[in-house]
Protein backbone atom coordinates (compact mmCIF):
# COMPACT_ATOMS: atom_id res chain seq x y z
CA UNK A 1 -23.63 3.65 5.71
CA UNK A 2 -24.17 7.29 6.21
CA UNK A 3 -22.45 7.67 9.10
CA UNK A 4 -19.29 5.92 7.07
CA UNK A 5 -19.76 8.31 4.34
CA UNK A 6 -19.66 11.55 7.02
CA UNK A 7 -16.69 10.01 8.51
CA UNK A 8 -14.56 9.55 4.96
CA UNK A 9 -15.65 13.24 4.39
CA UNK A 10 -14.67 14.65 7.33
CA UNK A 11 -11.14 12.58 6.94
CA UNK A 12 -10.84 13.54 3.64
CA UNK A 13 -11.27 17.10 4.29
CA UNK A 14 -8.44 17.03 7.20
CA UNK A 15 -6.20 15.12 5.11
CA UNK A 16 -6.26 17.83 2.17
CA UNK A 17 -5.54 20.92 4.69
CA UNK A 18 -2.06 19.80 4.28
CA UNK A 19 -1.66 19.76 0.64
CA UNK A 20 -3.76 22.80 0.49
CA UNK A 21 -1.73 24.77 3.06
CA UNK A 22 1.04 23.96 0.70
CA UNK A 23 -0.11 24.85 -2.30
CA UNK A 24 -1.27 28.26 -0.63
CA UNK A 25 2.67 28.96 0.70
CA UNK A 26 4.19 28.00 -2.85
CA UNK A 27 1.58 30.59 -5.04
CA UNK A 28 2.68 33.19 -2.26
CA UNK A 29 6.02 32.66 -1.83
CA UNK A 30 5.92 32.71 -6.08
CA UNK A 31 3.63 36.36 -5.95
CA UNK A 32 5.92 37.58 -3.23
CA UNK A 33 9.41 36.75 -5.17
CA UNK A 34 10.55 34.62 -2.48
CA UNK A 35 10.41 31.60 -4.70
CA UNK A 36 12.02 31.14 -8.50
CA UNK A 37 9.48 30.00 -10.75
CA UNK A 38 10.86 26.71 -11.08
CA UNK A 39 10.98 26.12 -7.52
CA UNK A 40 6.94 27.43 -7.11
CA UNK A 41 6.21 25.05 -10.19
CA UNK A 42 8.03 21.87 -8.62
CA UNK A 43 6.04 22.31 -5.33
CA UNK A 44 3.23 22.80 -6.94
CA UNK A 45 3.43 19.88 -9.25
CA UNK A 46 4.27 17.56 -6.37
CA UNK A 47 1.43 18.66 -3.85
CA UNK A 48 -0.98 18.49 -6.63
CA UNK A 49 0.27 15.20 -7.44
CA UNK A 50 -0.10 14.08 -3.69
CA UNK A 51 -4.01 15.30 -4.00
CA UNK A 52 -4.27 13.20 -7.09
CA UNK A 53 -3.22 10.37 -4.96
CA UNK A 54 -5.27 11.30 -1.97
CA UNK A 55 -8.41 12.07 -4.09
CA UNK A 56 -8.29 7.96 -5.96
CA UNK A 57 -7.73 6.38 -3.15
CA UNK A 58 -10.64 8.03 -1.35
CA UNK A 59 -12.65 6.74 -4.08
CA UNK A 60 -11.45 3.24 -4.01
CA UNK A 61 -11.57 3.24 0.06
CA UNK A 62 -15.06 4.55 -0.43
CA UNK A 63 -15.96 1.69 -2.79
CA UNK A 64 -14.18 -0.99 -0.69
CA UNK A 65 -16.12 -0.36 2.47
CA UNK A 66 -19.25 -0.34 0.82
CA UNK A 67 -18.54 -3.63 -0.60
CA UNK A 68 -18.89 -2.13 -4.22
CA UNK A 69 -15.34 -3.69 -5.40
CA UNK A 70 -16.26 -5.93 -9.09
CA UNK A 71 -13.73 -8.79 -8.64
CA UNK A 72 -12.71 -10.97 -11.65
CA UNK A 73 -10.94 -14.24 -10.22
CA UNK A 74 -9.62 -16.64 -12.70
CA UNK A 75 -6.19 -18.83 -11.98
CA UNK A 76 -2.53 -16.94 -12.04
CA UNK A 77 0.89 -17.57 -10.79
CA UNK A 78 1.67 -16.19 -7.60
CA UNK A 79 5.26 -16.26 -8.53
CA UNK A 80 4.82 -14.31 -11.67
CA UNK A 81 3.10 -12.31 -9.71
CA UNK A 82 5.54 -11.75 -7.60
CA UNK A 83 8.54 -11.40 -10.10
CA UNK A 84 6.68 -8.87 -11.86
CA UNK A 85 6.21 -6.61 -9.07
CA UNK A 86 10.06 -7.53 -7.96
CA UNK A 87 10.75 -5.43 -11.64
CA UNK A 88 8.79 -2.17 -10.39
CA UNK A 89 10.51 -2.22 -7.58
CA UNK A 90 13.69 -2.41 -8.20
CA UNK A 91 13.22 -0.11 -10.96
CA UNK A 92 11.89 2.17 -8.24
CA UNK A 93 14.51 2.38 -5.66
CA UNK A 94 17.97 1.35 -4.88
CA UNK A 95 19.50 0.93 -2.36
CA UNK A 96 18.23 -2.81 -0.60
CA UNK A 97 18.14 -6.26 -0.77
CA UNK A 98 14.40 -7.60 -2.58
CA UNK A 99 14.11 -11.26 -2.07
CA UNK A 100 11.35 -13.54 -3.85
CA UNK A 101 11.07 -17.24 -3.15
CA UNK A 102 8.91 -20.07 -2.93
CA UNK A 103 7.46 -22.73 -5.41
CA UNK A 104 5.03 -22.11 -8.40
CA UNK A 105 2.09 -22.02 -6.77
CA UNK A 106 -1.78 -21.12 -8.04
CA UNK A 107 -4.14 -19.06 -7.05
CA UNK A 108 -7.72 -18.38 -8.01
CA UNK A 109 -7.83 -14.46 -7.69
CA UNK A 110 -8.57 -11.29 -9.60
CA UNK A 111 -4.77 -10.28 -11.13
CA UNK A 112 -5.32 -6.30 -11.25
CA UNK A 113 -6.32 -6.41 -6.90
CA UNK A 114 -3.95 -8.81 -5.83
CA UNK A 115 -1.66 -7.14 -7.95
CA UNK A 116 -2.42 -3.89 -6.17
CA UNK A 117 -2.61 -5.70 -2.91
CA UNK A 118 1.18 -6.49 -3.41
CA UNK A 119 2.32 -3.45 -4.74
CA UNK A 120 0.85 -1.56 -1.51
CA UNK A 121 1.98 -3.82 1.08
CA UNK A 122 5.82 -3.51 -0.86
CA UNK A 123 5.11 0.03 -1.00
CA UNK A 124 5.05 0.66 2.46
CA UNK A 125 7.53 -2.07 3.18
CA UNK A 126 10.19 -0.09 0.98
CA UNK A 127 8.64 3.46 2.28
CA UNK A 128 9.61 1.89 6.00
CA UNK A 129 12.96 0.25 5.11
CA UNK A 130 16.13 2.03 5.62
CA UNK A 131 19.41 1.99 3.03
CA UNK A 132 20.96 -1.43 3.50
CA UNK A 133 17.57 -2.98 4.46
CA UNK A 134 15.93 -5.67 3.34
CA UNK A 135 12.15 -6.61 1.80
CA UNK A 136 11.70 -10.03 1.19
CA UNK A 137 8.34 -11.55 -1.00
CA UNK A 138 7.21 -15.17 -0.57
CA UNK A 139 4.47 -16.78 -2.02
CA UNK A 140 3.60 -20.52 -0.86
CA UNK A 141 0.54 -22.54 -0.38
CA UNK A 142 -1.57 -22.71 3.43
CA UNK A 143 -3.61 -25.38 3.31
CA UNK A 144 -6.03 -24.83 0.50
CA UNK A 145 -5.11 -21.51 0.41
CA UNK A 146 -2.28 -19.49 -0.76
CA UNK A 147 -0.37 -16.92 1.71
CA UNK A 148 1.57 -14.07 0.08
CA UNK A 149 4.13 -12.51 2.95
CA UNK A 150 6.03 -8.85 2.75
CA UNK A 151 8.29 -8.57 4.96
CA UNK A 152 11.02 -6.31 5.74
CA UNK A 153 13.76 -5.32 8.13
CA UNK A 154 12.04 -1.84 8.94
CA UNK A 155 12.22 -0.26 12.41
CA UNK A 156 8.86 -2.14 13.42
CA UNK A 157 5.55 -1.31 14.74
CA UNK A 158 4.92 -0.72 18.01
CA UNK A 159 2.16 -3.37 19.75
CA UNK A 160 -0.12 -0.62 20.65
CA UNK A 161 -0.26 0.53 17.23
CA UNK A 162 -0.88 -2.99 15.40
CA UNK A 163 -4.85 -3.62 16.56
CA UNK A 164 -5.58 0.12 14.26
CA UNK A 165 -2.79 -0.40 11.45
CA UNK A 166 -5.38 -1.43 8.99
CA UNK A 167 -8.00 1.52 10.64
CA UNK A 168 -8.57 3.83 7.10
CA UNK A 169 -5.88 6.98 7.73
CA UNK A 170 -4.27 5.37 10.54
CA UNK A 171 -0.44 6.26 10.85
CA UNK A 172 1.91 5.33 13.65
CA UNK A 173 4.32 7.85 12.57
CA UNK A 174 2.29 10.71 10.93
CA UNK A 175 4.62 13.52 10.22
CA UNK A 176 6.62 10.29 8.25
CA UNK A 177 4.01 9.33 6.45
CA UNK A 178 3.03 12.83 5.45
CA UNK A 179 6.29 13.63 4.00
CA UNK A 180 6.81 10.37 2.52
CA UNK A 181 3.28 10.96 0.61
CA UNK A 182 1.55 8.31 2.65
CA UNK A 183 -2.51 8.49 1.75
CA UNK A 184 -2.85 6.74 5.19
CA UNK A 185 -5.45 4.05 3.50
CA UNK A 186 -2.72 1.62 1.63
CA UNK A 187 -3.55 -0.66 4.27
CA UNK A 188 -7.61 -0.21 4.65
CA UNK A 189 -7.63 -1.03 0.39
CA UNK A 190 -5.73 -3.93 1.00
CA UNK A 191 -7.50 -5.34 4.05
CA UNK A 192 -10.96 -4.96 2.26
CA UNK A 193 -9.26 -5.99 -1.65
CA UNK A 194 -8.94 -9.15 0.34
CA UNK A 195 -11.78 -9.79 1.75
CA UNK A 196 -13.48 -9.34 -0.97
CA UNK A 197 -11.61 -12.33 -2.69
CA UNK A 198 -12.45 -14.37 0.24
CA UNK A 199 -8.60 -14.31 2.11
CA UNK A 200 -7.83 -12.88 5.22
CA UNK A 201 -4.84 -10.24 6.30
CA UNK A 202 -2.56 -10.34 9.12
CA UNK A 203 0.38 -8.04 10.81
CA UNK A 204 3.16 -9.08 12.68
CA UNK A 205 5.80 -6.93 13.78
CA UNK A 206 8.66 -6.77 16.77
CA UNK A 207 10.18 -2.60 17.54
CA UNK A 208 13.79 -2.60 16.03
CA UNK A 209 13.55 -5.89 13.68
CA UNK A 210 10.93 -5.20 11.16
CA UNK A 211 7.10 -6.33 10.33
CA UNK A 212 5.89 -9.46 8.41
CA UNK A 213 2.33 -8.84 6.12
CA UNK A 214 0.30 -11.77 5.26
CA UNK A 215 -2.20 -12.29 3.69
CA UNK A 216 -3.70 -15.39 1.83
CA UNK A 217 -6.39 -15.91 -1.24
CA UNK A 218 -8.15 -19.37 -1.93
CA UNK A 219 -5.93 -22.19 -3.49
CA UNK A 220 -6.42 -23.22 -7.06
CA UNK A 221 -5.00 -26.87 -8.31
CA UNK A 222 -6.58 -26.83 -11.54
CA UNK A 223 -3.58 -24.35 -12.91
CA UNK A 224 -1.02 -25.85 -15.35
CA UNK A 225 2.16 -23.97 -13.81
CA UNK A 226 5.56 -23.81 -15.20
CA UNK A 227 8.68 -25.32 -13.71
């Protein structure tokens, strides 16, 4: 456990250089007249925004690899689920085709993670996608289980890359990421999000046709769905 906590420290502390270094160049280039103040300001804004990011998901990393996640399961809709998170995302970029398909199906899971589980895995999915691309969400049941898939039409992941991919600040592009405002532990929330609600997560991906995310929860039949 200690050595766990030194490690997220000493990540934590490398990943911040960078916003840091930032804000250090926009204050200057602001004391030095080089920058309008509305320029300065905008920079700023954004890098501190980017620590924000950097500083919760530390937290919730932190709290997911010590096992310290609270998880309230009760039965939901994977669809809805899945519709709902269709909205934000559309709402968030243009620009690409977002599928959602499959039968009402029910799952016994805590909404708020597997809602963040989702989000995440779409989040890089869309972050990964070019113009014209595609994402596509399914939802359908495995056995007694239920497997949610993300899946898009991105420029893939390399097979050397895919045995780290859920490591905790592992990037396979990592000036991308960076400027993208990757946290580099999307994946390493989501991996341990599901554990914790007894599922399992999976990557498949082929260089120049895009990368498939599974990852499934435990079935529930007891759920009155619609449709």
């Amino acid at each position: 456990m200690e050595q766990t906590r030194a490690e997220l420290i000493g990540t934590g502390a490398h990943e911040l250089r960078t916003p840091l270094a930032a804000l250090q160049g926009y204050a200057e280039g602001l004391m030095d007249g080089v920058l309008s103040k509305e320029k300065a300001a905008e920079g700023i804004l954004r890098e501190v925004k980017a620590m924000r990011r950097l500083v919760e998901d530390l937290s919730l990393v932190s709290r997911v690899e010590a096992k310290a996640v609270e998880i309230r399961a009760k039965p939901l809709d994977a669809n809805d689920l899945l519709d709902e998170t269709r909205s934000v995302a559309e709402s968030l970029r243009a620009g690409f085709t977002l599928d959602t398909e499959g039968p009402p199906v029910g799952v016994w899971a805590d909404t708020l993670r597997t809602r963040q589980i989702v989000r995440n895995l779409l989040t890089n999915a869309l972050r990964h996608t070019p113009q014209g691309g595609e994402v596509r969400l399914r939802a359908f049941r495995q056995g007694e289980a239920v497997a949610f898939q993300v899946a898009d039409t991105g420029p893939g992941i390399p097979e050397e890359h895919l045995p780290h991919i859920f490591e905790r600040f592992y990037r396979v592009d990592k000036a991308r990421s960076r400027k993208e405002g990757g946290s580099g532990v999307g994946l390493t929330v989501a991996k341990g999000l599901v554990e914790a609600m007894g599922g399992r997560i999976f990557v498949e991906s082929r260089v120049g046709e895009g990368t498939t995310f599974t990852f499934t929860l435990p079935l529930y039949t007891g759920l009155t769905l619609k449709g």
